[in-house]
N, C-alpha and C. Protein backbone atom coordinates (compact mmCIF):
# COMPACT_ATOMS: atom_id res chain seq x y z
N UNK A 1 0.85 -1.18 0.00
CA UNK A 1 0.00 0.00 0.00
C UNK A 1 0.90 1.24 0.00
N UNK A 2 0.99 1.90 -0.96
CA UNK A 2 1.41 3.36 -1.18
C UNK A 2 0.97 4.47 -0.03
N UNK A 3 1.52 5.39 0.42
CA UNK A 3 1.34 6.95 0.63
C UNK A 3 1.66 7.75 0.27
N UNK A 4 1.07 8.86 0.19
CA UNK A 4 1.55 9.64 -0.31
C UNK A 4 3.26 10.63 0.70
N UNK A 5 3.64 11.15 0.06
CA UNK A 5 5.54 11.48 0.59
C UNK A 5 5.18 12.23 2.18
N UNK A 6 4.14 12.70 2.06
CA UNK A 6 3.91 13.61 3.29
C UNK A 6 3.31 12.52 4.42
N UNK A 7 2.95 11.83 4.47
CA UNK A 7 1.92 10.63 5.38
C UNK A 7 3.19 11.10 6.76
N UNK A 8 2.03 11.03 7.86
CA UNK A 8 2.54 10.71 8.96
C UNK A 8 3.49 9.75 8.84
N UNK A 9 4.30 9.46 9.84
CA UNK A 9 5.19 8.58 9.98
C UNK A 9 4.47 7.59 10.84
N UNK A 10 3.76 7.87 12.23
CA UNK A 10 2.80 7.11 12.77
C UNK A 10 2.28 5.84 11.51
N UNK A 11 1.58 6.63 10.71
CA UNK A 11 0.36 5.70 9.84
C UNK A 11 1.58 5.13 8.88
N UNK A 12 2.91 5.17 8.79
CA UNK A 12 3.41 4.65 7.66
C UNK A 12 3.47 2.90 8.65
N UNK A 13 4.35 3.40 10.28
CA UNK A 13 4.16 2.07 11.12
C UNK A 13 3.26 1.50 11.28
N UNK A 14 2.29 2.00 11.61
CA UNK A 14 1.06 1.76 11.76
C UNK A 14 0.69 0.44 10.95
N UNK A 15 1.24 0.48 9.73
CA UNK A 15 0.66 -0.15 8.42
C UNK A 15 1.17 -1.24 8.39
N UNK A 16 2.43 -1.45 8.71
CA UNK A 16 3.75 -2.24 9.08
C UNK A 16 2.69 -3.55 9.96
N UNK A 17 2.88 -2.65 11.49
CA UNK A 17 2.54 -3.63 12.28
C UNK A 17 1.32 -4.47 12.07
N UNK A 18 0.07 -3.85 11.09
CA UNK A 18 -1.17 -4.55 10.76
C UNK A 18 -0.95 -5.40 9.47
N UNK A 19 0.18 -5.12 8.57
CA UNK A 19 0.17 -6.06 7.85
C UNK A 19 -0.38 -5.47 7.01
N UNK A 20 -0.68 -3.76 6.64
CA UNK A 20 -0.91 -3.09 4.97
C UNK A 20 0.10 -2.55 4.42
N UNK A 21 1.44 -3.05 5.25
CA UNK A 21 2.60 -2.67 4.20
C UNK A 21 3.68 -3.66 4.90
N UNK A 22 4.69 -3.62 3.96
CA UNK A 22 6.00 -4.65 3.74
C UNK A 22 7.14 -3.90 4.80
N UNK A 23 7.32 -2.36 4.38
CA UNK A 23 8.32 -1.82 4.50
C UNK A 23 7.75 -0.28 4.86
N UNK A 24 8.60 0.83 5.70
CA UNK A 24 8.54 2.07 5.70
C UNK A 24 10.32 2.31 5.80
N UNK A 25 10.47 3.66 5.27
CA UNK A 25 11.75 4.15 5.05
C UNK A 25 12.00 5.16 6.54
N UNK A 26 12.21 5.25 7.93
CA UNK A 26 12.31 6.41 8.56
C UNK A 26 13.44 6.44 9.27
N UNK A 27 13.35 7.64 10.07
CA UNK A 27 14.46 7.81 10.74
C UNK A 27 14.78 6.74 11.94
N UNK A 28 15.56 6.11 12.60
CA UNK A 28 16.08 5.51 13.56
C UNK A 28 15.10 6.08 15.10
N UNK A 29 15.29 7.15 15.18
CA UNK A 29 14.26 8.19 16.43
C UNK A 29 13.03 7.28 16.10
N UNK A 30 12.75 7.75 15.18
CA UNK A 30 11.03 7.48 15.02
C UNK A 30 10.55 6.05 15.20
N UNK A 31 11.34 5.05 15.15
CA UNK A 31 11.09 3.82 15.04
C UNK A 31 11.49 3.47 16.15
N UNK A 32 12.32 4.00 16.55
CA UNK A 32 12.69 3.70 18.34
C UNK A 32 11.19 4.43 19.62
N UNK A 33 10.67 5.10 18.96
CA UNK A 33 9.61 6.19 19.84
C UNK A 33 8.03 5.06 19.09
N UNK A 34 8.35 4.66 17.99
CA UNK A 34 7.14 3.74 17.79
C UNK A 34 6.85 2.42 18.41
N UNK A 35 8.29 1.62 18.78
CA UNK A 35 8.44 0.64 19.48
C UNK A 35 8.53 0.85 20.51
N UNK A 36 8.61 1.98 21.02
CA UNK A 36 7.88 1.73 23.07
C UNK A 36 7.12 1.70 23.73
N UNK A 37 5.93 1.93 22.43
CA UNK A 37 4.22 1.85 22.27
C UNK A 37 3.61 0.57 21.68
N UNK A 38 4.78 -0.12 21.01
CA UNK A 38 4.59 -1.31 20.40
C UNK A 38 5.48 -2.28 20.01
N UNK A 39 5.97 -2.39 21.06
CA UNK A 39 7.05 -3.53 21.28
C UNK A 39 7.05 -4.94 20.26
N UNK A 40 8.47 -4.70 19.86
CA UNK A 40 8.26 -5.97 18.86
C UNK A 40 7.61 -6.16 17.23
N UNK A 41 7.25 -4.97 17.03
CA UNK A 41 5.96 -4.70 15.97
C UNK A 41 6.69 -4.31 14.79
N UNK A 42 8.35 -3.79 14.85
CA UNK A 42 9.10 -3.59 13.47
C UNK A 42 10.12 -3.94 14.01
N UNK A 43 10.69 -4.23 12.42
CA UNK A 43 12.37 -4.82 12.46
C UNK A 43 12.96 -4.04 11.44
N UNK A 44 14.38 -3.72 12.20
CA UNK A 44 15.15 -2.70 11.28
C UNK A 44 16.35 -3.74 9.98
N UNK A 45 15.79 -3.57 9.01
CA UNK A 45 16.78 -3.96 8.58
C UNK A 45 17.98 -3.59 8.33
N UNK A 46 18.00 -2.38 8.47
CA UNK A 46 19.37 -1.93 7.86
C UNK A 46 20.26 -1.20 9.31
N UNK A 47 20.32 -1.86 10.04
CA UNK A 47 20.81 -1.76 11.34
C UNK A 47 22.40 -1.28 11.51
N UNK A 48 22.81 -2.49 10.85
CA UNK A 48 24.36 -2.16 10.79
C UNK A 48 24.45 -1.29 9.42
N UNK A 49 24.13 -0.74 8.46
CA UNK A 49 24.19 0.38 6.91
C UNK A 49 23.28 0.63 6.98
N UNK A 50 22.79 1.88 7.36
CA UNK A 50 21.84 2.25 6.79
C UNK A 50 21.24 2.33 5.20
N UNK A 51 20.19 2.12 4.71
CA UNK A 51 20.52 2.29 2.82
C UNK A 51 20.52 3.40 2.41
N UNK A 52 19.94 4.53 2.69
CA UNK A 52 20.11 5.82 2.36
C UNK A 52 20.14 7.05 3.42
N UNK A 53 21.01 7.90 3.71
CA UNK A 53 21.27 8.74 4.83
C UNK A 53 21.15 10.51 4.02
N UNK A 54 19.82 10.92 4.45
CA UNK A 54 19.87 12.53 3.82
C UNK A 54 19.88 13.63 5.23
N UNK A 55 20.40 14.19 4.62
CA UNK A 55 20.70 15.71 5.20
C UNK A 55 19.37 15.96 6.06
N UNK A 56 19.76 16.69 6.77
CA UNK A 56 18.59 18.05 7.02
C UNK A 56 18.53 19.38 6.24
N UNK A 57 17.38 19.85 6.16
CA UNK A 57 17.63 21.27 5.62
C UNK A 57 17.05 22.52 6.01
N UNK A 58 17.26 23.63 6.05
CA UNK A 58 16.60 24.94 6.21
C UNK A 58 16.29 25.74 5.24
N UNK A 59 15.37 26.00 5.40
CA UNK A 59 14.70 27.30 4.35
C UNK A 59 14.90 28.64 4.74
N UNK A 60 15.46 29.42 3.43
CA UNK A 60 15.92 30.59 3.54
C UNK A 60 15.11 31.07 2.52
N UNK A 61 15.36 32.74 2.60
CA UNK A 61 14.55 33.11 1.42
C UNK A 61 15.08 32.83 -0.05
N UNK A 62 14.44 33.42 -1.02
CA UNK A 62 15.57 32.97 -2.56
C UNK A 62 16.65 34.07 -2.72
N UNK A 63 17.32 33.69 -3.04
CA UNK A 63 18.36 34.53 -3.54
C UNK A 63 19.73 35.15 -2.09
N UNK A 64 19.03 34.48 -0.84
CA UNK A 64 19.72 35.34 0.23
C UNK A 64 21.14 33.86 0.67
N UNK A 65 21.94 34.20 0.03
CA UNK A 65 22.97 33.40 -0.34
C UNK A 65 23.99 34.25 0.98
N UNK A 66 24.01 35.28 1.54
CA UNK A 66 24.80 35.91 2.27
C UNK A 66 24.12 35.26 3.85
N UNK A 67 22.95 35.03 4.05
CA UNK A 67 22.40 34.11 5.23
C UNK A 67 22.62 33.13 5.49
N UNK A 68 22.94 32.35 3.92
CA UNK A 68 22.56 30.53 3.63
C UNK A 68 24.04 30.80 4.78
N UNK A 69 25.16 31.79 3.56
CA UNK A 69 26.24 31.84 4.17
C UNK A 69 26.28 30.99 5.37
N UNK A 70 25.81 32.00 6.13
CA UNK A 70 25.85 32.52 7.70
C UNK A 70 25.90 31.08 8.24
N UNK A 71 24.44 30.44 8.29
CA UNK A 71 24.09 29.42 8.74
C UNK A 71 24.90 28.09 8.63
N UNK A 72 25.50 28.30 7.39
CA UNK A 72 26.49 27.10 6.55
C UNK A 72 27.15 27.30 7.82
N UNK A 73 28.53 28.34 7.91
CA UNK A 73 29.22 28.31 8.86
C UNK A 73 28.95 28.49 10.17
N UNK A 74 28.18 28.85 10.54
CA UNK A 74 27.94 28.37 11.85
C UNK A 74 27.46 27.13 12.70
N UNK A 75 26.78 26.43 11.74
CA UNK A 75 26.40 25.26 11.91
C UNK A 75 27.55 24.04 11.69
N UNK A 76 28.85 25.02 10.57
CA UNK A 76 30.09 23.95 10.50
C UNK A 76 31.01 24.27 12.19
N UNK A 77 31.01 25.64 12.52
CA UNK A 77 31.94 26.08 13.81
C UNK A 77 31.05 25.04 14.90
N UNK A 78 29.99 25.01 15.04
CA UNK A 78 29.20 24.22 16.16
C UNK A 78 29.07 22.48 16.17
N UNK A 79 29.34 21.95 14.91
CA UNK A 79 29.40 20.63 14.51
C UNK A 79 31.31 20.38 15.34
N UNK A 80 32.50 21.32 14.23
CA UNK A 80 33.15 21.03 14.89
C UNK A 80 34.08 21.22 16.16
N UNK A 81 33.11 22.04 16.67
CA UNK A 81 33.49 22.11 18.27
C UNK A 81 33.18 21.13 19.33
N UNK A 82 32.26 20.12 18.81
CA UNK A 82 31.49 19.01 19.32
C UNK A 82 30.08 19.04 20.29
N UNK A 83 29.83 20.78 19.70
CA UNK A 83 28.79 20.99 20.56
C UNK A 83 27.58 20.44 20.49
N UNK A 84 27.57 19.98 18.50
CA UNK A 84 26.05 19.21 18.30
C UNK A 84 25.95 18.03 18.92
N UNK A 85 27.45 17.59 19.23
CA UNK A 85 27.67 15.49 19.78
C UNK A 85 27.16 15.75 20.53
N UNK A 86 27.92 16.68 21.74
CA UNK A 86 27.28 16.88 23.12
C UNK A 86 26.10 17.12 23.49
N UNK A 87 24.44 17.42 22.38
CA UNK A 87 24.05 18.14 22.63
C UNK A 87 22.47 16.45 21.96
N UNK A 88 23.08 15.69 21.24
CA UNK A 88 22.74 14.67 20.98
C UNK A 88 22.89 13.64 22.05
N UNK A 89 24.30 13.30 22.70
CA UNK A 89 24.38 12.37 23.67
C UNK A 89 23.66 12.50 24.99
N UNK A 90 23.23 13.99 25.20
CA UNK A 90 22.41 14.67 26.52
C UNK A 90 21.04 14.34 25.84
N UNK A 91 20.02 14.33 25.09
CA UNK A 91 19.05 14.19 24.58
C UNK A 91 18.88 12.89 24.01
N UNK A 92 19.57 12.51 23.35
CA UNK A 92 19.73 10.79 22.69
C UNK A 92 18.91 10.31 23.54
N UNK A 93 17.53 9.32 23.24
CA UNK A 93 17.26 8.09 24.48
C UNK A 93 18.18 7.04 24.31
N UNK A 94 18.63 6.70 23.38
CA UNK A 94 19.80 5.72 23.15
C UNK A 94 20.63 5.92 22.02
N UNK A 95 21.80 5.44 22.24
CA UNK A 95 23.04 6.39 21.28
C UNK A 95 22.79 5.47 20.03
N UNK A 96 22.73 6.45 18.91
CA UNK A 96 22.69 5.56 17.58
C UNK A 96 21.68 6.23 16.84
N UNK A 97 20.63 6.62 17.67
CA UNK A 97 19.26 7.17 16.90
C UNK A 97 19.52 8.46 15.96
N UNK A 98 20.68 9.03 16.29
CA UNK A 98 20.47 10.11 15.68
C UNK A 98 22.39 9.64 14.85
N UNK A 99 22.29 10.11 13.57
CA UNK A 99 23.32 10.52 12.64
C UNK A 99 24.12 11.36 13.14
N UNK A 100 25.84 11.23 12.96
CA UNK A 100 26.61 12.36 13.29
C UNK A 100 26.92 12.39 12.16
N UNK A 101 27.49 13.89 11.58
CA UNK A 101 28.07 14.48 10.72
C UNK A 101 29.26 14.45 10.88
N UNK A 102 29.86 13.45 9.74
CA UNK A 102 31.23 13.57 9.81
C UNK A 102 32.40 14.39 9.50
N UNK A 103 33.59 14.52 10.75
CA UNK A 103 34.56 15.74 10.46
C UNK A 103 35.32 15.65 8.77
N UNK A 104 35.72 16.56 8.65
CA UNK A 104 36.55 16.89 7.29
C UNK A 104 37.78 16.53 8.72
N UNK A 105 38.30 16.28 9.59
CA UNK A 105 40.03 15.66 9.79
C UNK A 105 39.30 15.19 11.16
N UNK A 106 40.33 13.74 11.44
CA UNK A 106 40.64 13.20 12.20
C UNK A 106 41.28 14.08 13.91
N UNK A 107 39.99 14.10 14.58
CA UNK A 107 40.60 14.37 15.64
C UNK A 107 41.60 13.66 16.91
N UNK A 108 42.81 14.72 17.58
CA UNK A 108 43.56 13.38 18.26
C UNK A 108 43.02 12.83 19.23
């Protein structure tokens, strides 16, 4: 059974656990926050690889390329200061759910 791209994420599990769908594509969070309401009811396959890993994004206005700027780098100074890790491992219910962004160099 198809949805459309916008469908709750709820009703995509939802569908799962009743047996009107095979598969849903979501985030790790969401499937961890669906199974503590319904234990047992999905299985991750892609546990150890995920199959596809996308970005987040923000909306800016058009053309304001001097903001995107802004945000680009500040969001790179705060990634690598380790403030987003820190800020994930304090909130995380369990480590894994959420994606880190990986550094451009090897820290010592």
């Amino acid at each position: 059974m198809g949805l459309p791209q916008l469908s709750e994420i709820s009703t995509m599990l939802l569908n799962i656990k009743t047996g009107k769908a095979d598969v849903a594509f979501v985030e790790p969070y969401f499937a961890y926050e669906f199974l503590k309401k319904n234990p047992g009811s999905l299985k991750n396959i892609a546990a150890k690889k995920p199959i596809r890993v996308f970005p987040n994004t923000i909306l800016i206005g058009k053309g304001d390329l001097v903001f995107g700027r802004f945000i680009d780098n500040a969001l790179g100074e705060i990634i690598s200061l380790g403030i987003i890790d820190k800020l994930l491992k304090k909130y995380e219910p369990e480590p894994g759910l959420f994606y880190r962004t990986a550094l451009p160099y090897r820290p010592n």
